[in-house]
Protein backbone atom coordinates (compact mmCIF):
# COMPACT_ATOMS: atom_id res chain seq x y z
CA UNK A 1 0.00 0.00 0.00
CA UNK A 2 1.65 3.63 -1.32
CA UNK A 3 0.95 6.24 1.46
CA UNK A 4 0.09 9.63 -0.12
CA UNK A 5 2.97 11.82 2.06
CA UNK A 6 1.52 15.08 2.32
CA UNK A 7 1.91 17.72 5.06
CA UNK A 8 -0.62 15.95 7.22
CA UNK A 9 1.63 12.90 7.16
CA UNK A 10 4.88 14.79 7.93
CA UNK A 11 3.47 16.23 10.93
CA UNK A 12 2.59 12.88 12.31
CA UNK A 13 5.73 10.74 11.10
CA UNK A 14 8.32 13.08 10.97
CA UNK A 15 8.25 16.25 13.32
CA UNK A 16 7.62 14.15 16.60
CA UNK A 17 11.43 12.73 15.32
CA UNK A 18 12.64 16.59 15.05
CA UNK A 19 13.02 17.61 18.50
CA UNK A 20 15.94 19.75 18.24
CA UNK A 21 14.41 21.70 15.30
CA UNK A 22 12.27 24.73 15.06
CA UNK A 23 9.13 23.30 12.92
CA UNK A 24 7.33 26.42 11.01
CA UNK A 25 4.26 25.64 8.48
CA UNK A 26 3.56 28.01 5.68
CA UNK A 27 0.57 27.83 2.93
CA UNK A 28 0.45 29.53 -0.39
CA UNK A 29 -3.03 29.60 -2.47
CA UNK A 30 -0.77 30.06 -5.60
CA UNK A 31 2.29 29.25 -6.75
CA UNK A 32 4.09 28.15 -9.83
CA UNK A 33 3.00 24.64 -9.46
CA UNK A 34 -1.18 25.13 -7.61
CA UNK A 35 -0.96 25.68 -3.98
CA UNK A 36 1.80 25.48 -2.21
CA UNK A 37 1.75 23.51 1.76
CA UNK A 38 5.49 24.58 2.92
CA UNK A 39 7.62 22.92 6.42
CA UNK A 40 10.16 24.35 7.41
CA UNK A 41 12.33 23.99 9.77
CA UNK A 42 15.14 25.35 11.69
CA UNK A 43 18.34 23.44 13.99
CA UNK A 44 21.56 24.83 14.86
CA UNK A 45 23.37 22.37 12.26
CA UNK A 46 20.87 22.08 9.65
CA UNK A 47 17.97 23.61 8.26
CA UNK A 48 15.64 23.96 5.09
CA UNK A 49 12.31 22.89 3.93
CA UNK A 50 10.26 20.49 2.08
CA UNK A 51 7.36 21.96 -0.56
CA UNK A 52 4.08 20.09 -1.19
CA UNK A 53 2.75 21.58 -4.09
CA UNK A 54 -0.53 20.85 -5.57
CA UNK A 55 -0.02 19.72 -8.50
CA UNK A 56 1.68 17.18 -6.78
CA UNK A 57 5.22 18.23 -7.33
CA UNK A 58 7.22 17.38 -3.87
CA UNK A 59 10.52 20.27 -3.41
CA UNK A 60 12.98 18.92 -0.75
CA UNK A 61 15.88 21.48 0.70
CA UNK A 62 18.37 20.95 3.44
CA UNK A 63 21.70 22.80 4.02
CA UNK A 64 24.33 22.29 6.20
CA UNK A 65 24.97 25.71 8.24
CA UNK A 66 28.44 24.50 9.88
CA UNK A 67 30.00 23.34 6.54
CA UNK A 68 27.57 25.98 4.79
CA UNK A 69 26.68 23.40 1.90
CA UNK A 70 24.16 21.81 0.62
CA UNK A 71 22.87 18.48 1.36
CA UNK A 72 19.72 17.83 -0.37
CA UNK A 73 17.69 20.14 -3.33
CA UNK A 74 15.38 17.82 -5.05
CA UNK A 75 12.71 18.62 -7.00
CA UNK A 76 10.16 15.59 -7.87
CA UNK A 77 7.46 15.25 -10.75
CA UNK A 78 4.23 13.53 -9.86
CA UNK A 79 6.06 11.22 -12.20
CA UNK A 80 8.67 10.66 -10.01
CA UNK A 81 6.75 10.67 -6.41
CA UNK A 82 7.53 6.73 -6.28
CA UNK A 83 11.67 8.30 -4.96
CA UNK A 84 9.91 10.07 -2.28
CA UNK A 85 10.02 7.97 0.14
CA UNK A 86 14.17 7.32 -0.68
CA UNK A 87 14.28 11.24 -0.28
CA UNK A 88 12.63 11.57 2.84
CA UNK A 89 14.38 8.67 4.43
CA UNK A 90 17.38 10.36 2.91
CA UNK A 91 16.32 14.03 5.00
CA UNK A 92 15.27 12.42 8.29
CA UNK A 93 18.76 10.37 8.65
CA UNK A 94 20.29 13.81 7.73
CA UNK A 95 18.17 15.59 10.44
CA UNK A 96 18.43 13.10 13.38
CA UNK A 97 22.39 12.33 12.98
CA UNK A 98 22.83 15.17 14.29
């Protein structure tokens, strides 16, 4: 069974992991690609964002403040959604190794 990973789903599964981050939600009626549901969220290593748009695009950021580079910036296609969940395993390990 394929889980559709919205915000909704990140909020139950993911931020109760995040404990050391600041966890900020955003939401934008239009954007380039429909609405926009935005997470961000904020440590003192690592910080950045993932986008849910609506026309089911899925935008994942993180960057690395201490070596000031980037670590993830992934943009998926509805196409593509079946890598999401190898991206998000991808941003938690990132986000909870530290």
């Amino acid at each position: 069974m394929n889980i559709h990973k919205d915000i909704n789903w990140f909020k139950q599964h993911i931020e109760p992991k995040l404990s050391a981050y600041e966890v900020n939600y955003r939401f934008f009626e239009e954007g380039d690609l429909g609405s926009l549901s935005q997470v961000g969220f904020e440590g003192k290593e690592k910080g950045g964002q993932i986008d849910y748009w609506g026309l089911g695009w899925l935008g994942i950021f993180l960057w690395d403040y201490v070596n000031e580079v980037e670590l993830i910036n992934i943009l998926l296609s509805p196409d593509e959604r079946d890598a999401e969940n190898v991206w998000l395993d991808k941003l938690v390990m990132q986000l909870t190794d530290s």
